[in-house]
N, C-alpha and C. Protein backbone atom coordinates (compact mmCIF):
# COMPACT_ATOMS: atom_id res chain seq x y z
N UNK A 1 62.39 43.15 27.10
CA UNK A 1 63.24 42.43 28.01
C UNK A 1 64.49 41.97 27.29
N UNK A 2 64.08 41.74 25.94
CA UNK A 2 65.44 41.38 24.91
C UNK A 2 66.75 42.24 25.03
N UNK A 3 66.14 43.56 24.79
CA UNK A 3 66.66 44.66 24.70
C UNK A 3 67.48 45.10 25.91
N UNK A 4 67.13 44.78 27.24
CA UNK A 4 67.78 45.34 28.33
C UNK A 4 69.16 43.50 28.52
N UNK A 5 68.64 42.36 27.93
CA UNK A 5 69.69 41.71 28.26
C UNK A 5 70.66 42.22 26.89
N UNK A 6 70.76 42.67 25.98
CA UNK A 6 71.49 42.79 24.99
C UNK A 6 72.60 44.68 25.78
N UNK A 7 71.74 45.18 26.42
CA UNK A 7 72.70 46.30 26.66
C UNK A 7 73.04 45.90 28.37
N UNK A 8 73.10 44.80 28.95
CA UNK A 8 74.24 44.71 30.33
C UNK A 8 75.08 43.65 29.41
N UNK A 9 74.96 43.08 28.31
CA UNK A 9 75.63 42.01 27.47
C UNK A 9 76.79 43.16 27.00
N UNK A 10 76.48 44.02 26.63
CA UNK A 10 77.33 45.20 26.25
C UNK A 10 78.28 45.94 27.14
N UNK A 11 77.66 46.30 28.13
CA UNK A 11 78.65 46.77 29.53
C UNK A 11 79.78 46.07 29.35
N UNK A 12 80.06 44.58 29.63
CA UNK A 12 81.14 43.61 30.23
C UNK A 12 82.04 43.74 28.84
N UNK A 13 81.25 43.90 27.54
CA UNK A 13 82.73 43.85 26.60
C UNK A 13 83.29 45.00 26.48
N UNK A 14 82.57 46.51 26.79
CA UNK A 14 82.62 47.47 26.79
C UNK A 14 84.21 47.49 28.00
N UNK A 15 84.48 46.98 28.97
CA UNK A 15 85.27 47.06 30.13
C UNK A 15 86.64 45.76 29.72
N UNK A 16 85.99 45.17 29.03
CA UNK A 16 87.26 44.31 28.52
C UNK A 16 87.93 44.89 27.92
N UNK A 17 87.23 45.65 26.82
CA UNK A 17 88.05 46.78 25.96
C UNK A 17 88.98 47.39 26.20
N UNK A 18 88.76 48.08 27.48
CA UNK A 18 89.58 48.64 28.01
C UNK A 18 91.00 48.27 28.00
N UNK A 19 90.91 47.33 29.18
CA UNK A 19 92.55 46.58 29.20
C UNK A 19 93.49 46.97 28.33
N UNK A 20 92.51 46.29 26.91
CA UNK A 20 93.84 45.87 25.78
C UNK A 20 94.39 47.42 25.40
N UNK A 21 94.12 48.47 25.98
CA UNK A 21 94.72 49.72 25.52
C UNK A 21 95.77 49.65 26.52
N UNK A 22 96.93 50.78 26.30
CA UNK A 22 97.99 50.96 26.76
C UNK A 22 97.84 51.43 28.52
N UNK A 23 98.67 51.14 29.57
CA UNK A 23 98.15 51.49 30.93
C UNK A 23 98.25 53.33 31.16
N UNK A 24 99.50 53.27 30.64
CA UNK A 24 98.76 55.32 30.41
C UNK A 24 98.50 55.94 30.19
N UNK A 25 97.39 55.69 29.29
CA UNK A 25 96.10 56.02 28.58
C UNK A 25 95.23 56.11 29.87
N UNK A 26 95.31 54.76 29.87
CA UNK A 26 94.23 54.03 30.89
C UNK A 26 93.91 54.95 32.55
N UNK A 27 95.00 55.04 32.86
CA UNK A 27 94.96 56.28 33.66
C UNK A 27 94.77 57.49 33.70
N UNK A 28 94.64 57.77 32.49
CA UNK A 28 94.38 59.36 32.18
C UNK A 28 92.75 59.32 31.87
N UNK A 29 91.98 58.21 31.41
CA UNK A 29 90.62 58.03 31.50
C UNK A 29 90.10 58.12 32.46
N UNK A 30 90.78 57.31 33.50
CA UNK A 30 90.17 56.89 34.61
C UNK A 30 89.62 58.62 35.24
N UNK A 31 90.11 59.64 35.58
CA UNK A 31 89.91 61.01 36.12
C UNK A 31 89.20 61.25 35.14
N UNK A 32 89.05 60.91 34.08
CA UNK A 32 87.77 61.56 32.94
C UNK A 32 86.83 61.11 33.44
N UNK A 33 86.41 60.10 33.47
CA UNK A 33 85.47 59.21 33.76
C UNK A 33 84.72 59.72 35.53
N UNK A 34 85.95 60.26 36.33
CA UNK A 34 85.11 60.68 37.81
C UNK A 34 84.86 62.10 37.39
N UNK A 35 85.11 62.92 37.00
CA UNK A 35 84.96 64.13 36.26
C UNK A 35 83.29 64.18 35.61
N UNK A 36 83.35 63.44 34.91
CA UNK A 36 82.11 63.08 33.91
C UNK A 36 81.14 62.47 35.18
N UNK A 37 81.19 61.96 35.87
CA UNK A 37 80.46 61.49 36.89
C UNK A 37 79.91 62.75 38.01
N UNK A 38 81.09 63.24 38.20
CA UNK A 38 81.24 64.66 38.81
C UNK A 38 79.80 65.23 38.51
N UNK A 39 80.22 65.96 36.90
CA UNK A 39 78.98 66.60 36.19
C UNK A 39 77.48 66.55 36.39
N UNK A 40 77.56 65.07 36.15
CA UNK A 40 76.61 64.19 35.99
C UNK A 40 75.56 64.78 37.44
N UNK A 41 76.07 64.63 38.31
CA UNK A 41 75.83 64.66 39.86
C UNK A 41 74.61 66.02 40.09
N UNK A 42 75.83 67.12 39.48
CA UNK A 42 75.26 68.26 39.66
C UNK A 42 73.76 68.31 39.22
N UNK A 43 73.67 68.07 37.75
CA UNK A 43 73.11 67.72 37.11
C UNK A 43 71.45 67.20 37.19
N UNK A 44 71.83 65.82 37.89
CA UNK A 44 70.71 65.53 38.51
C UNK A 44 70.24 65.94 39.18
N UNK A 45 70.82 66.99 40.42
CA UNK A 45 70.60 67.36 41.16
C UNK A 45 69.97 68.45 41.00
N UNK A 46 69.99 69.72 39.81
CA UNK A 46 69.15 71.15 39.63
C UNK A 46 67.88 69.92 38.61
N UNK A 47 68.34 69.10 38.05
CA UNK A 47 66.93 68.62 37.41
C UNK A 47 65.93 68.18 38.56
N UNK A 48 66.23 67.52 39.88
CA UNK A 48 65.39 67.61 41.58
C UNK A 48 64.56 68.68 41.99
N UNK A 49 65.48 69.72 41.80
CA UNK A 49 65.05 71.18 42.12
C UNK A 49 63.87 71.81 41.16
N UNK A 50 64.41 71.61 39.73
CA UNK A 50 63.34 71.96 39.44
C UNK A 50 62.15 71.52 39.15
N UNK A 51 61.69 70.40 39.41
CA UNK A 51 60.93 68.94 39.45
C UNK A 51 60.11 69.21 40.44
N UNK A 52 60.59 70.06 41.53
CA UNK A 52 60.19 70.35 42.75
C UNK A 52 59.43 71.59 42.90
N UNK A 53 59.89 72.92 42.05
CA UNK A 53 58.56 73.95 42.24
C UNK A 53 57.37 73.55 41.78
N UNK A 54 57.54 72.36 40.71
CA UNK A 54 56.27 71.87 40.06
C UNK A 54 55.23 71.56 40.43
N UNK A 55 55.27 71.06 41.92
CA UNK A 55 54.88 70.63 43.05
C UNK A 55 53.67 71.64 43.74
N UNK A 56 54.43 72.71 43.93
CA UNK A 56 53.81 73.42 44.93
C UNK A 56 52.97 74.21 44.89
N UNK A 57 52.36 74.32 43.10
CA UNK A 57 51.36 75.18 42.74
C UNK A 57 50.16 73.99 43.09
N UNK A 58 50.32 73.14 43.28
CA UNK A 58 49.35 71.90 43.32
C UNK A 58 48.65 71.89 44.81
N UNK A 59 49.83 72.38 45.62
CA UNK A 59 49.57 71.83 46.94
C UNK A 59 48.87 73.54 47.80
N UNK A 60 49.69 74.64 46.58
CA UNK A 60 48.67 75.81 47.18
C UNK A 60 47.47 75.79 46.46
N UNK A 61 46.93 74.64 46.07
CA UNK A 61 45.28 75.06 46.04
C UNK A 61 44.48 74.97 47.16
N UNK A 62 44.81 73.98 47.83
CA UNK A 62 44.47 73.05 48.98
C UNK A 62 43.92 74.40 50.24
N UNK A 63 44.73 75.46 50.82
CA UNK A 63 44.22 76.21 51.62
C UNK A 63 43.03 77.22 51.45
N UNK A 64 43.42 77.34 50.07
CA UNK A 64 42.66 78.50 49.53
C UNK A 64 40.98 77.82 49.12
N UNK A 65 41.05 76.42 49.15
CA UNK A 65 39.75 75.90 49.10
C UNK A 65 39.15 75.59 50.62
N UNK A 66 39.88 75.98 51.30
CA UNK A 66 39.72 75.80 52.79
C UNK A 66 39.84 77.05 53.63
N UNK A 67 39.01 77.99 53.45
CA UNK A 67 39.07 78.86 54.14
C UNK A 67 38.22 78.80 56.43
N UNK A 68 37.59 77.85 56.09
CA UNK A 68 37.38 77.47 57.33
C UNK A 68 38.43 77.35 58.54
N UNK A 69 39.20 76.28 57.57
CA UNK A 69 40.29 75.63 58.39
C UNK A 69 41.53 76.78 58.83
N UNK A 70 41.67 77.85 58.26
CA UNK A 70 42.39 78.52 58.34
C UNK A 70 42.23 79.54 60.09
N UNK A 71 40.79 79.90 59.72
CA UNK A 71 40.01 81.08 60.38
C UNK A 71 40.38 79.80 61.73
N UNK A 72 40.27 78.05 61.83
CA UNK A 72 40.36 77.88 62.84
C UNK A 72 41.68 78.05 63.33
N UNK A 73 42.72 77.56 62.93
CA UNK A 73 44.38 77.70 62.98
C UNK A 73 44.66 78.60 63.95
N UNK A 74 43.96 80.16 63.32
CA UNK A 74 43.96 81.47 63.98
C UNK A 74 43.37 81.12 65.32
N UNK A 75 42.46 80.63 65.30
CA UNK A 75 42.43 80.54 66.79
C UNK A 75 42.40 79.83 67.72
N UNK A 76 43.58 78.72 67.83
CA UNK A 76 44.26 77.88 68.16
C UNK A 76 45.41 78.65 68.60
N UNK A 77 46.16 79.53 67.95
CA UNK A 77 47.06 79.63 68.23
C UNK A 77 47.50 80.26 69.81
N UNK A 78 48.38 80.59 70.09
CA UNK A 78 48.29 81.33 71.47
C UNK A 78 48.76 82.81 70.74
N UNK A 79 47.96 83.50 72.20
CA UNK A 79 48.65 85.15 72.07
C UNK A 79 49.98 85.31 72.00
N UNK A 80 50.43 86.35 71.37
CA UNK A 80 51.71 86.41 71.27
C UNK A 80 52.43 87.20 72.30
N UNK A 81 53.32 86.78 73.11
CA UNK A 81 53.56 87.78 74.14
C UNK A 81 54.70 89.01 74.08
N UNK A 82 54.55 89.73 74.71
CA UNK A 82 55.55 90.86 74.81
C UNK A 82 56.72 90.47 74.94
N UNK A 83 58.01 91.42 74.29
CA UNK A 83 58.85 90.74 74.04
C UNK A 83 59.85 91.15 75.26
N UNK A 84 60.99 90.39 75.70
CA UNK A 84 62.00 91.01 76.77
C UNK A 84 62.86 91.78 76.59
N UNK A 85 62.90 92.79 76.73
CA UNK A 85 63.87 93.87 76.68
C UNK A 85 64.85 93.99 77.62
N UNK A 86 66.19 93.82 77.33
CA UNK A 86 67.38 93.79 78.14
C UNK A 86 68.65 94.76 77.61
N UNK A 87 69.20 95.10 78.74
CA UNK A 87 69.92 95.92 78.88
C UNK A 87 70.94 95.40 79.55
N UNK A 88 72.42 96.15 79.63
CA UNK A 88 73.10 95.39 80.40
C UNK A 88 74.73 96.31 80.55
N UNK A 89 75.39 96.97 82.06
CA UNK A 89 76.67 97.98 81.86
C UNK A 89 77.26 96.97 82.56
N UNK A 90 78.74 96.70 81.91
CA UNK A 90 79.81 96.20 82.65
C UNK A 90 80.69 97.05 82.99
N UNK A 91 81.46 96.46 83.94
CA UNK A 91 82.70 96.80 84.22
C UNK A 91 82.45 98.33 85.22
N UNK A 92 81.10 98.37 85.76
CA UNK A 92 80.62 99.66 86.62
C UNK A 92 81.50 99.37 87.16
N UNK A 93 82.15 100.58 87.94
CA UNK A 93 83.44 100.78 89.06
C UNK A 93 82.83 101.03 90.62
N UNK A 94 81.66 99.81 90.81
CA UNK A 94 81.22 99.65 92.24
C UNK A 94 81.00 98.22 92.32
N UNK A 95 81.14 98.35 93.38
CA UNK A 95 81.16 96.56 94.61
C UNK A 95 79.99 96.36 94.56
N UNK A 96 79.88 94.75 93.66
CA UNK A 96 78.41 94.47 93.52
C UNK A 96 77.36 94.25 95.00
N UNK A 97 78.18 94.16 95.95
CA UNK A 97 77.66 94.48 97.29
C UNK A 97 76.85 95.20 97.30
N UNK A 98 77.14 96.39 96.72
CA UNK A 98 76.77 97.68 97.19
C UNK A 98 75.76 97.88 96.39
N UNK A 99 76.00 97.41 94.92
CA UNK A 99 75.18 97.51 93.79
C UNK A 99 73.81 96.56 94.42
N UNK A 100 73.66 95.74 94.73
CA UNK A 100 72.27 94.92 94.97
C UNK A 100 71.61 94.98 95.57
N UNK A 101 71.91 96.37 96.68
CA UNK A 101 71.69 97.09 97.74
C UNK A 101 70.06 97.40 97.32
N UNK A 102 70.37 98.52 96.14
CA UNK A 102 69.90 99.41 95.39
C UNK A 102 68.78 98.32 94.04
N UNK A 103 69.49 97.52 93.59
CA UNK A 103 69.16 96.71 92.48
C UNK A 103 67.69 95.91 93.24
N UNK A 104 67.66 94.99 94.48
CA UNK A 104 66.88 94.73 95.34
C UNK A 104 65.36 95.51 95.62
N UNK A 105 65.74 97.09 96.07
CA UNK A 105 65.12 97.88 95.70
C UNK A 105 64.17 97.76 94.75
N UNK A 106 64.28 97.70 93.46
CA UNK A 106 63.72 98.35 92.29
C UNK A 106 63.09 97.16 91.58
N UNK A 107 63.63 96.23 92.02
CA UNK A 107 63.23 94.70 90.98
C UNK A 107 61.61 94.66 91.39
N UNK A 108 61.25 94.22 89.85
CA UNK A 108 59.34 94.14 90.32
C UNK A 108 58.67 95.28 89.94
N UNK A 109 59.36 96.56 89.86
CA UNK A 109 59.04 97.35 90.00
C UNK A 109 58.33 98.23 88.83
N UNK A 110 57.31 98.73 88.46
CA UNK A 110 57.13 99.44 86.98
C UNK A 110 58.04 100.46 87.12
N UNK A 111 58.31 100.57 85.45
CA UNK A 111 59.97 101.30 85.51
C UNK A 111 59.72 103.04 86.10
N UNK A 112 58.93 103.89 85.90
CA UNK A 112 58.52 104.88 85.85
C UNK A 112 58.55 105.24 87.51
N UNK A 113 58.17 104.52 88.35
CA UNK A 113 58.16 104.45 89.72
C UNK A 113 59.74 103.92 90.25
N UNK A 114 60.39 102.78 89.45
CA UNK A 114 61.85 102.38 89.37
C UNK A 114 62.29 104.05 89.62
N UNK A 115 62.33 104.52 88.64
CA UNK A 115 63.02 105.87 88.24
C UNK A 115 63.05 107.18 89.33
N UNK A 116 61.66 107.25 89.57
CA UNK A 116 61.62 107.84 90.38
C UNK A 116 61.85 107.66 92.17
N UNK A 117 61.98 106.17 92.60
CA UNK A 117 63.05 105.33 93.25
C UNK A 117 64.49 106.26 93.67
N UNK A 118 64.81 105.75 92.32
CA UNK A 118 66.29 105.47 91.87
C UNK A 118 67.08 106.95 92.13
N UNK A 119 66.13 107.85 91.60
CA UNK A 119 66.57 109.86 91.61
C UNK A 119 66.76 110.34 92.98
N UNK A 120 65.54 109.88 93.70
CA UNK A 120 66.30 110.15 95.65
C UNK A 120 66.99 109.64 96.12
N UNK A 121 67.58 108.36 95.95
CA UNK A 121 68.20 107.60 96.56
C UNK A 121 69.73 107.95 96.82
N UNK A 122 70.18 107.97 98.17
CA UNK A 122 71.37 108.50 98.44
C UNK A 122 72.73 108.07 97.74
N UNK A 123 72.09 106.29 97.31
CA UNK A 123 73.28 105.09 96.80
C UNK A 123 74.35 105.76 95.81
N UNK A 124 75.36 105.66 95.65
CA UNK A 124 76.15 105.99 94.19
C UNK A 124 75.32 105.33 93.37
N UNK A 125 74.96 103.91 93.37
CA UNK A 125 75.21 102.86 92.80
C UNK A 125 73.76 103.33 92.10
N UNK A 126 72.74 103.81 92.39
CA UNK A 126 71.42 104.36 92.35
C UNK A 126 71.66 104.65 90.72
N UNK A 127 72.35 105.56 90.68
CA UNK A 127 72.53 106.35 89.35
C UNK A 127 73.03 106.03 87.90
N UNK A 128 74.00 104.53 88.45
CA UNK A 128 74.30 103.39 87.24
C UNK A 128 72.95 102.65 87.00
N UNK A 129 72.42 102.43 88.24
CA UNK A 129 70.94 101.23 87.61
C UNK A 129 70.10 102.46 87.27
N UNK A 130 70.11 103.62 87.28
CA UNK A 130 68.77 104.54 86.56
C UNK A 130 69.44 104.89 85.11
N UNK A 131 70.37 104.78 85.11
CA UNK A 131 70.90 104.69 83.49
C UNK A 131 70.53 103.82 82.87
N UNK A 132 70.91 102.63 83.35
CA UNK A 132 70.78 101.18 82.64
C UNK A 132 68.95 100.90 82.29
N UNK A 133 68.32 101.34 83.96
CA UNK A 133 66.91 101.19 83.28
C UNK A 133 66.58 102.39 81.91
N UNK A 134 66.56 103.85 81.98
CA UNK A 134 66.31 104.09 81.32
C UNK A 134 66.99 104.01 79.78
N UNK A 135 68.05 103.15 79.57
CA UNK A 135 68.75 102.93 78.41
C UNK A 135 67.77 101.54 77.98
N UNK A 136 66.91 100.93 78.57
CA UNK A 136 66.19 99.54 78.66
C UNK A 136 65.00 99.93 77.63
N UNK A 137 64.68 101.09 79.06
CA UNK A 137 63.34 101.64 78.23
C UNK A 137 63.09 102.10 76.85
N UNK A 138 64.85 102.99 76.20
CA UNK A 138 64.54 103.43 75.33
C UNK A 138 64.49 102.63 74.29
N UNK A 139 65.25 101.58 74.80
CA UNK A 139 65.51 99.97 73.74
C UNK A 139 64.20 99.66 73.17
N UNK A 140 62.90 99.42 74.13
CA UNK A 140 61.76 99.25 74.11
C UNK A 140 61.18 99.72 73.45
N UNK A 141 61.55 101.15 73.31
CA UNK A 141 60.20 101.97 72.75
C UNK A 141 61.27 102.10 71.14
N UNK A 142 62.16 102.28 71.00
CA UNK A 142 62.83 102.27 69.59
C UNK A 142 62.80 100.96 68.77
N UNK A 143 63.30 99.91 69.56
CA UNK A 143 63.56 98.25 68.64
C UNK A 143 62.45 98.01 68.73
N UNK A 144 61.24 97.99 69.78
CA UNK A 144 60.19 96.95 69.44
C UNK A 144 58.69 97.99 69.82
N UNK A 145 58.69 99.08 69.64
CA UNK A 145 57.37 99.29 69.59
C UNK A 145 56.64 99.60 70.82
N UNK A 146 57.03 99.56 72.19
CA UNK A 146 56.30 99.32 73.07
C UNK A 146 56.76 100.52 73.85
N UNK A 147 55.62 100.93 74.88
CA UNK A 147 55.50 102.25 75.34
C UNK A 147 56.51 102.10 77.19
N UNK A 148 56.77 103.14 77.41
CA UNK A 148 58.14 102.96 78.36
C UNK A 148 57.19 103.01 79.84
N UNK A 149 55.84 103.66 80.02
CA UNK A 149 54.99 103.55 81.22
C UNK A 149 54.47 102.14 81.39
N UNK A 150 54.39 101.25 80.32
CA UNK A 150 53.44 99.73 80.33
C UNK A 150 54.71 98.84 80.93
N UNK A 151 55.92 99.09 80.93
CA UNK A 151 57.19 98.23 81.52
C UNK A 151 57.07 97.74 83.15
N UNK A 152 57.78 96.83 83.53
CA UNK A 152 58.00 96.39 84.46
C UNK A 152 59.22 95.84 84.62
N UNK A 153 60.53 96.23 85.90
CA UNK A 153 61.10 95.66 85.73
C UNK A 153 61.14 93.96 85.77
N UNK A 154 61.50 92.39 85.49
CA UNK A 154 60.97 91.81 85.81
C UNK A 154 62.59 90.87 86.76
N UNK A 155 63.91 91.23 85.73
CA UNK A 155 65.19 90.54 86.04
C UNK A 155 66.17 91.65 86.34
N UNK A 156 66.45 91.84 87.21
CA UNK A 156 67.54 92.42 87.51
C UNK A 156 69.24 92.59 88.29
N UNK A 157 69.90 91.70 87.82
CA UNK A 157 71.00 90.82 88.21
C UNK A 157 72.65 92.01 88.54
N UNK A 158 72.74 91.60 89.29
CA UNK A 158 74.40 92.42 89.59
C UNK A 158 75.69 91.21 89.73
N UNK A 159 76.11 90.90 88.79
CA UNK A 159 77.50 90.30 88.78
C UNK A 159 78.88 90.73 89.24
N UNK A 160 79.57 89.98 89.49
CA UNK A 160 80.85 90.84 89.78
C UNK A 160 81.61 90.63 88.81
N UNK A 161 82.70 91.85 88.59
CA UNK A 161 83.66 92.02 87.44
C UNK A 161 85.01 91.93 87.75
N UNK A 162 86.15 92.15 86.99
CA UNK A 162 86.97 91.88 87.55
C UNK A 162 87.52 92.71 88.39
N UNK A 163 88.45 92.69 89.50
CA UNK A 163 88.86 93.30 90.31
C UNK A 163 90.24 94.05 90.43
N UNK A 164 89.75 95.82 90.21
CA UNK A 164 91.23 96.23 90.79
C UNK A 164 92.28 96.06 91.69
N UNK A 165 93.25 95.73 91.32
CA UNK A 165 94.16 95.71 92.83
C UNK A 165 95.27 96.74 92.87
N UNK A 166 95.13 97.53 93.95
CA UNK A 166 95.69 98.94 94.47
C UNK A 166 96.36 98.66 95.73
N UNK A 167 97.52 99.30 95.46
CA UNK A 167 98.25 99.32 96.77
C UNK A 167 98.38 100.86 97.95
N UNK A 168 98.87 100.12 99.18
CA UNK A 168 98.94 101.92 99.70
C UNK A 168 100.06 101.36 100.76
N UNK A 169 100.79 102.10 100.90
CA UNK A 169 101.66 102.25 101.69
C UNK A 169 101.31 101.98 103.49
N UNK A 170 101.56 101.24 103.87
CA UNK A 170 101.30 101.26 105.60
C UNK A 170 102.91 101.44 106.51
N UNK A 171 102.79 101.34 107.62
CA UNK A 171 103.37 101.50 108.44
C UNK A 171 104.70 100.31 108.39
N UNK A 172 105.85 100.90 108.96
CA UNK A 172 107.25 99.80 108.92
C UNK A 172 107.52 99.40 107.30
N UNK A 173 106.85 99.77 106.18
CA UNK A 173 107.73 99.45 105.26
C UNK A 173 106.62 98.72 104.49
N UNK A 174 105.80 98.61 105.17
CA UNK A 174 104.55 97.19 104.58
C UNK A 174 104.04 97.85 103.51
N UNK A 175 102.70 97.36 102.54
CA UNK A 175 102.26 97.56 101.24
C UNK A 175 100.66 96.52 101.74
N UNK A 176 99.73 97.10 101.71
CA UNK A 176 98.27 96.54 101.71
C UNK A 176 97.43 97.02 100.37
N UNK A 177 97.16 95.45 99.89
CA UNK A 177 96.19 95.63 98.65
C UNK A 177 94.85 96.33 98.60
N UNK A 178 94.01 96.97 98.29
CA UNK A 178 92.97 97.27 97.77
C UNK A 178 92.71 97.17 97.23
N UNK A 179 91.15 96.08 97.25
CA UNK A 179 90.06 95.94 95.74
C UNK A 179 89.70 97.09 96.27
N UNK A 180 89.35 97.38 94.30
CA UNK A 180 88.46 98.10 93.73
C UNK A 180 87.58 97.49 92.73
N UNK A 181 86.65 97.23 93.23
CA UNK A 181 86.19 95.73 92.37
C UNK A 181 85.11 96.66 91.65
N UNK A 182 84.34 95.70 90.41
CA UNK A 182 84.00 95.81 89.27
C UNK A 182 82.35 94.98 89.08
N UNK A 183 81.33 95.99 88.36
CA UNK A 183 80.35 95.20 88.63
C UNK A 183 79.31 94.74 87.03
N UNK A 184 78.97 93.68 86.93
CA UNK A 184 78.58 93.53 85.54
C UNK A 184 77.17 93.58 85.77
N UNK A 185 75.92 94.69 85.16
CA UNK A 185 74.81 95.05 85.85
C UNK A 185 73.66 94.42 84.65
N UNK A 186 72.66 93.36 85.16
CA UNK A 186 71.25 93.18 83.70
C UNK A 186 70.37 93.21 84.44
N UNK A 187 69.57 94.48 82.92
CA UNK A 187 67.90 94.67 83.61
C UNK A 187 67.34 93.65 82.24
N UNK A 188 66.16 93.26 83.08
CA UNK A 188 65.18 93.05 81.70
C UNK A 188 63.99 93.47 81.95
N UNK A 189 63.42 94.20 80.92
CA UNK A 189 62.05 94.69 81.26
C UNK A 189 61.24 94.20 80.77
N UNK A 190 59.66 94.23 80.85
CA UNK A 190 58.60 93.12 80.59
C UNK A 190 57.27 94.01 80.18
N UNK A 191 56.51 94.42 79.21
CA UNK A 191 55.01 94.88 79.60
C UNK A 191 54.21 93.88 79.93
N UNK A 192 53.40 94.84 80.51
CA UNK A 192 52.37 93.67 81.38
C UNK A 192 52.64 94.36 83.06
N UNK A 193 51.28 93.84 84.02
CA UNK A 193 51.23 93.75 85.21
C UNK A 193 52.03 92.50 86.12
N UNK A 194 52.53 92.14 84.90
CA UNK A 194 53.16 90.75 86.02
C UNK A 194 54.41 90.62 86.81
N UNK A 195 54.25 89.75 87.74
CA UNK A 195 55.76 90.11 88.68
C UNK A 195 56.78 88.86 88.39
């Protein structure tokens, strides 16, 4: 206890010191001194880090003496479900009117029966959503594994895009606009029987 009042006894003359030196000196310390603090910082900070893997060989014993608890975890958990596969064409050059006609149609639908839907159907619009589904499907079976007959469609949305405006000539001199409007089209597909 001697010892710790003899070094804060030291601090205060240590800072008196200071003063009696010249002031621009004194200023040129001062940035040493946050510099050195700077360091310091880092410092402590990878000595944290590594203080810290030290840790964790301790704490992986703990499962591995617990193999019970594990096997229960597993089955606690929930099933993991199938994942959503989406697809999506903008800027189709049909009136989402027309498009949801067709889109209405098919929603719900397992894709395979979608498809075969979609191939008779008189619609223009028929032939953008049998693209889009089967561009869905192939998403499915390439990114995640899953077979293109087990699908269902489950979302199938028609937005509108932006709109052409076309003119045509009429009668006496006049000028009448025409949309040609624009349609932004999402499937998402689902395995499973569900609607």
């Amino acid at each position: 206890m001697a010892d710790e009042k003899k070094k804060t006894s030291d601090k205060p003359a240590a800072k008196k010191s200071a003063p009696a030196k010249k002031s621009a000196p004194a200023k040129k310390a001062a940035p040493a001194k946050k510099s050195a603090a700077k360091k310091a910082a880092p410092a402590k900070k990878s000595a944290a880090k590594k203080s810290a893997p030290a840790k964790k060989p301790a704490s992986a014993k703990k499962p591995a003496a617990t193999k019970k608890e594990s096997a229960e975890t597993q089955k606690k958990q929930p099933p993991v479900e199938s994942p959503v596969v989406r697809a999506k064409a903008s800027y189709v050059r049909i009136a989402p009117r027309k498009a949801r006609l067709v889109a209405d149609q098919v929603r719900g639908m397992p894709v395979p029966e979608a498809i075969a839907l979609l191939r008779f159907s008189p619609r223009s619009a028929a032939q953008d959503i049998a693209k889009l589904v089967n561009s869905a499907a192939s998403n499915a079976e390439h990114n995640h594994d899953l077979v293109a007959d087990d699908l269902r469609i489950t979302e199938i949305t028609v937005d509108e895009g932006p709109t052409l405006r076309r003119y045509r000539p009429r009668a006496l001199g006049r000028a009448t606009r025409i949309n040609k409007r624009t349609s932004h089209i999402k499937v998402a597909l689902k395995a499973g029987g569900e609607r």
